[in-house]
N, C-alpha and C. Protein backbone atom coordinates (compact mmCIF):
# COMPACT_ATOMS: atom_id res chain seq x y z
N UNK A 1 -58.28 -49.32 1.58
CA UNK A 1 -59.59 -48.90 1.15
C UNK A 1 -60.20 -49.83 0.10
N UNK A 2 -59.62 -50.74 -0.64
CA UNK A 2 -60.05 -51.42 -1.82
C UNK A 2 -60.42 -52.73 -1.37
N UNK A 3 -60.15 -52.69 0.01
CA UNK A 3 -60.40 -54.21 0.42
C UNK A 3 -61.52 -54.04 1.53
N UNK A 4 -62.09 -52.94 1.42
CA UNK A 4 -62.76 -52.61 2.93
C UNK A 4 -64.41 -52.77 2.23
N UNK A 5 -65.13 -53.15 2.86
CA UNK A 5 -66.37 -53.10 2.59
C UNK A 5 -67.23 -51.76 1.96
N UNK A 6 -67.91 -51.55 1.18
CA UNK A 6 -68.07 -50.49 0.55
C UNK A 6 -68.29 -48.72 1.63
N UNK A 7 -69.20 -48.92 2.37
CA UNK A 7 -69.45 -47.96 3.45
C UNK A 7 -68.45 -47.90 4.19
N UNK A 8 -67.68 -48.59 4.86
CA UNK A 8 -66.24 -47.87 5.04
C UNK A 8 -65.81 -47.22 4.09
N UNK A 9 -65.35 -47.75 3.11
CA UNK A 9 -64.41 -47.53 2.17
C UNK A 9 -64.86 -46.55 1.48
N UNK A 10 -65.78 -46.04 1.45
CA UNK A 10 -66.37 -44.61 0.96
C UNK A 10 -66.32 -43.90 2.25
N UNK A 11 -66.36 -44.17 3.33
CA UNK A 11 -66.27 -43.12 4.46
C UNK A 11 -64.34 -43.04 4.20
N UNK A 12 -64.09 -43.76 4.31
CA UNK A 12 -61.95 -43.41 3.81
C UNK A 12 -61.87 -42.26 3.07
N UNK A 13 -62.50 -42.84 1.76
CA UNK A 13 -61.67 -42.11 0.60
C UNK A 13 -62.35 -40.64 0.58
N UNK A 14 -63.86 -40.57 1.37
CA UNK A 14 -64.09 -38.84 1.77
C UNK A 14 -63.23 -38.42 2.72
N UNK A 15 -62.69 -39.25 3.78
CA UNK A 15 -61.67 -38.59 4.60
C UNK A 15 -60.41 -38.24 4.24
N UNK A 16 -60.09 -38.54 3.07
CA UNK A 16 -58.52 -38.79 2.40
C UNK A 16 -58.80 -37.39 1.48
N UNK A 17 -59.54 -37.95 0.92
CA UNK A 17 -59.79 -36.72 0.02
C UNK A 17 -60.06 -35.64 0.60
N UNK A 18 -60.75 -35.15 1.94
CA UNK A 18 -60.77 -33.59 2.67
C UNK A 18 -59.26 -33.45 3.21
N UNK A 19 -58.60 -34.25 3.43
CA UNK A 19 -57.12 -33.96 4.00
C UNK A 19 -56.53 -33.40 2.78
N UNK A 20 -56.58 -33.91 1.74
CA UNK A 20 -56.03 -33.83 0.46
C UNK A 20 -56.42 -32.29 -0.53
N UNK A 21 -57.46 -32.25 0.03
CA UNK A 21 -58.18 -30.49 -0.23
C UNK A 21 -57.72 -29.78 0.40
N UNK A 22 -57.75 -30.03 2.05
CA UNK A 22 -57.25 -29.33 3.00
C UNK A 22 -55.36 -28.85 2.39
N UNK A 23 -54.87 -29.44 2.41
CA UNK A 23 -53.18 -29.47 2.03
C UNK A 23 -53.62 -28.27 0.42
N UNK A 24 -54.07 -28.33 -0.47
CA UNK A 24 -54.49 -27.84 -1.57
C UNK A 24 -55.02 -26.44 -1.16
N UNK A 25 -56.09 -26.23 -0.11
CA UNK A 25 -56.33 -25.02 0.34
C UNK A 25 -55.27 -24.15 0.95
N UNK A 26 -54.35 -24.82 1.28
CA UNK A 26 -53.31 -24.29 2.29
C UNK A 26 -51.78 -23.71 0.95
N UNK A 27 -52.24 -24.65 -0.04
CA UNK A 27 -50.98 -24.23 -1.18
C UNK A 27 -51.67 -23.16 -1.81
N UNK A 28 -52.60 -22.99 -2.15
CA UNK A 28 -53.56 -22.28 -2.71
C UNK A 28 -53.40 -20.71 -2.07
N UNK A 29 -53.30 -20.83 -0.70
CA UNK A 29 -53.15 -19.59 0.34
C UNK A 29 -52.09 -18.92 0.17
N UNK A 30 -50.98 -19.71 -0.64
CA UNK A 30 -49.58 -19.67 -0.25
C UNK A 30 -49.40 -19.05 -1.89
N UNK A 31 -50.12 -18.97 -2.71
CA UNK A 31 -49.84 -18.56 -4.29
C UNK A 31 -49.19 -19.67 -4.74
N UNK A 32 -49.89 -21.00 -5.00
CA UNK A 32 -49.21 -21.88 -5.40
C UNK A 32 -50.11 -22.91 -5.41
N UNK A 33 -50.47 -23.34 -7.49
CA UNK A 33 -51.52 -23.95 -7.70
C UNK A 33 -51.30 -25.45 -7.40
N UNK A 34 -52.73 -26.17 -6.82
CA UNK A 34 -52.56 -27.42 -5.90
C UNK A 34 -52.50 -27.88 -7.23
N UNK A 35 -52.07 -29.63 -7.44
CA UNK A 35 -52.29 -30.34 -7.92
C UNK A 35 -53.91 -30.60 -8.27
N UNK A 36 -54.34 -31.50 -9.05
CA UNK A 36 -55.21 -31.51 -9.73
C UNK A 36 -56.23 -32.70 -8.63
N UNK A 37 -55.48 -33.43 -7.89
CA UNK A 37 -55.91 -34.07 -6.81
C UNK A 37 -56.22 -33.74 -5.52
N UNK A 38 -55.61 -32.36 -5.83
CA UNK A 38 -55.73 -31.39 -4.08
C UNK A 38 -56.51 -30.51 -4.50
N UNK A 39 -56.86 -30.40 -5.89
CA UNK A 39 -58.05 -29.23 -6.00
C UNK A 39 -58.88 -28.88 -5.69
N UNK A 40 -59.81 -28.56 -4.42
CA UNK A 40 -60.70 -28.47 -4.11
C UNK A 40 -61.90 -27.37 -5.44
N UNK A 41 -61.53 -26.95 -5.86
CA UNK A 41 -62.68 -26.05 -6.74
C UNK A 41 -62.62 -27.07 -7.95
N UNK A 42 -61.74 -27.62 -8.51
CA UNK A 42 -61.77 -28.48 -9.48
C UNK A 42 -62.70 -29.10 -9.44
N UNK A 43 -62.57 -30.11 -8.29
CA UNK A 43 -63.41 -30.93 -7.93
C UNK A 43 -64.78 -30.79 -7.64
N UNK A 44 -65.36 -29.41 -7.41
CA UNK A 44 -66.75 -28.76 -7.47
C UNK A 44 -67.11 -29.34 -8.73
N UNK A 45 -66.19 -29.12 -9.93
CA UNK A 45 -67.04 -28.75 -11.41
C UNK A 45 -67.76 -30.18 -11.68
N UNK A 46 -69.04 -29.76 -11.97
CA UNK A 46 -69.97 -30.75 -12.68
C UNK A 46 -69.19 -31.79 -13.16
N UNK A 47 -69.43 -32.86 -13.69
CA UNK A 47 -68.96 -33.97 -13.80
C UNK A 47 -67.27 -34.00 -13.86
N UNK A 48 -67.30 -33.53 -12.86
CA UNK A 48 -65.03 -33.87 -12.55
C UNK A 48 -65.28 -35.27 -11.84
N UNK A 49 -64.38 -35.86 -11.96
CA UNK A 49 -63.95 -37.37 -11.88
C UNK A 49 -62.56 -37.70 -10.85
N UNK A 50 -62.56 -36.32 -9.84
CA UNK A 50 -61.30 -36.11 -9.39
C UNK A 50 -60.96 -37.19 -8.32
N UNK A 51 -62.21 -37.44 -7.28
CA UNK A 51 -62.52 -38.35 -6.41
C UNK A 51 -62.38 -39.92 -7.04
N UNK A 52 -63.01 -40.21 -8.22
CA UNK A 52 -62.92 -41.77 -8.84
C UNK A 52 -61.30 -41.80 -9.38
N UNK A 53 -60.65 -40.90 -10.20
CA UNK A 53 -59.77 -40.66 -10.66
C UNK A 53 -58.64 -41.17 -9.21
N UNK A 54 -58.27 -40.62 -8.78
CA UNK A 54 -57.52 -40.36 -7.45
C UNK A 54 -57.71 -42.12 -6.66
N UNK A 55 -59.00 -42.50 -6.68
CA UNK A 55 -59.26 -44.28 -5.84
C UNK A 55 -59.07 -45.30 -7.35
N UNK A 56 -59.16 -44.59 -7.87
CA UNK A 56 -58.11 -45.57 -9.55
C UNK A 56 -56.84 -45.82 -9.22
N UNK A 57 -56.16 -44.69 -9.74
CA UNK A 57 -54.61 -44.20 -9.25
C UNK A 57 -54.05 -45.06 -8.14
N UNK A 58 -54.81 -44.65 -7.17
CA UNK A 58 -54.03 -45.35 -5.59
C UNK A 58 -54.41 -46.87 -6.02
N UNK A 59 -55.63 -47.90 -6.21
CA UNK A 59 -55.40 -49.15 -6.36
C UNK A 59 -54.20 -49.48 -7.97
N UNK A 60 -54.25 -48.89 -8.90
CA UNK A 60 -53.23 -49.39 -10.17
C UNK A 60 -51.98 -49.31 -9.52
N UNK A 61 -51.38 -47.71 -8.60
CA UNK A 61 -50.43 -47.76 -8.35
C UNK A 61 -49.68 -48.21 -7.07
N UNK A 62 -51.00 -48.29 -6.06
CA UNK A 62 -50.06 -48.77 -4.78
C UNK A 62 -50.80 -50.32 -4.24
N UNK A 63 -51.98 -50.36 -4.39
CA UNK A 63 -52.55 -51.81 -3.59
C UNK A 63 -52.07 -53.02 -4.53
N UNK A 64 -52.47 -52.71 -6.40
CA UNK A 64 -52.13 -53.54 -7.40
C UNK A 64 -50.61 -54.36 -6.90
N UNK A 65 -49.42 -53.45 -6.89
CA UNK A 65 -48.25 -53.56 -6.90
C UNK A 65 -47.61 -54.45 -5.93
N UNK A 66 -48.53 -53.71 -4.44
CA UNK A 66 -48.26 -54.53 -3.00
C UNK A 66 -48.95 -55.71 -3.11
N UNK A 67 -49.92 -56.39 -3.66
CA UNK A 67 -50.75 -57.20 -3.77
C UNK A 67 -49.78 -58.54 -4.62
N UNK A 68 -49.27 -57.98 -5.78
CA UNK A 68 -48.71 -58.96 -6.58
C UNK A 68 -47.08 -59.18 -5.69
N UNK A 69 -46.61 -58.11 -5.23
CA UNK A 69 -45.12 -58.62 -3.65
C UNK A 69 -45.28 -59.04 -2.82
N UNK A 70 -46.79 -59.38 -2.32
CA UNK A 70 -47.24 -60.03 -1.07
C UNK A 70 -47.68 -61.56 -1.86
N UNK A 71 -48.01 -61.47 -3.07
CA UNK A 71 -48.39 -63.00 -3.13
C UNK A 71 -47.34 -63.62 -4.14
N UNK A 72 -45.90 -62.35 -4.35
CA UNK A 72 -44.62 -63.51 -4.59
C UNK A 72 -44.51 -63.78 -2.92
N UNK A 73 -43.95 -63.12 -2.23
CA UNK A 73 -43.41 -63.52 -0.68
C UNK A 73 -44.04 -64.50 -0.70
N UNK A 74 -45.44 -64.92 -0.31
CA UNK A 74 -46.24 -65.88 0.56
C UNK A 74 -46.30 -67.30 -0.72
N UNK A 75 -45.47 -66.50 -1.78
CA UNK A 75 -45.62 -68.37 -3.17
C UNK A 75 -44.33 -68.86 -2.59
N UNK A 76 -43.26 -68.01 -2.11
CA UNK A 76 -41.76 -68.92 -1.86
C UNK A 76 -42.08 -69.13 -0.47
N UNK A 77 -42.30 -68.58 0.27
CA UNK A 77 -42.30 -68.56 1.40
C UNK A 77 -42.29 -69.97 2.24
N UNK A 78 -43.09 -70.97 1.68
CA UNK A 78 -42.77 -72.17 2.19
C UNK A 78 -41.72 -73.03 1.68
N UNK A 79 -41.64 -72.96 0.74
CA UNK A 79 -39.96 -73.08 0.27
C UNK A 79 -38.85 -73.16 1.24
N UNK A 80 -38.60 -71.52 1.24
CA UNK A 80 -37.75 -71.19 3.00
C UNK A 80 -38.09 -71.33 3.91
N UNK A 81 -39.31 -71.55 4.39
CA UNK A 81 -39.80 -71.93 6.06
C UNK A 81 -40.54 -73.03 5.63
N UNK A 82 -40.21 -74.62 5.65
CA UNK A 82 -41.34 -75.88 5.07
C UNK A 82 -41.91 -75.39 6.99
């Protein structure tokens, strides 16, 4: 999503995020409060930040990480394969 052109990448992260409500509605059913990312009513309240919060998170913690292991691999990489 962080690499995708903006109108995709806002059509993603609304699709991620209704799956992510959806799973939250379903714990919710079950007597069992969602996370703060699966909140769907949370996320109603006037300026909640749950949606920006959540496409933060995922690039610091998962694209950042894969990004800097993909460009050690591809710095040695000719090293081991000239």
């Amino acid at each position: 999503n962080p690499i995708r052109e903006c109108v995709p990448g806002v059509r993603f992260a609304h699709m991620i995020m209704a799956e992510f409500f959806n799973v939250g509605d379903r714990e919710r059913a079950q007597g069992i409060t969602p996370p703060p990312f699966r909140d769907r009513e949370l996320a109603a309240t006037p300026g909640n930040q749950v949606i920006a919060n959540c496409q933060t998170s995922f690039i610091k913690n998962i694209v950042l990480p894969t990004l800097d292991l993909m460009a050690e691999v591809l710095c040695i990489l000719p090293l081991i394969c000239p």
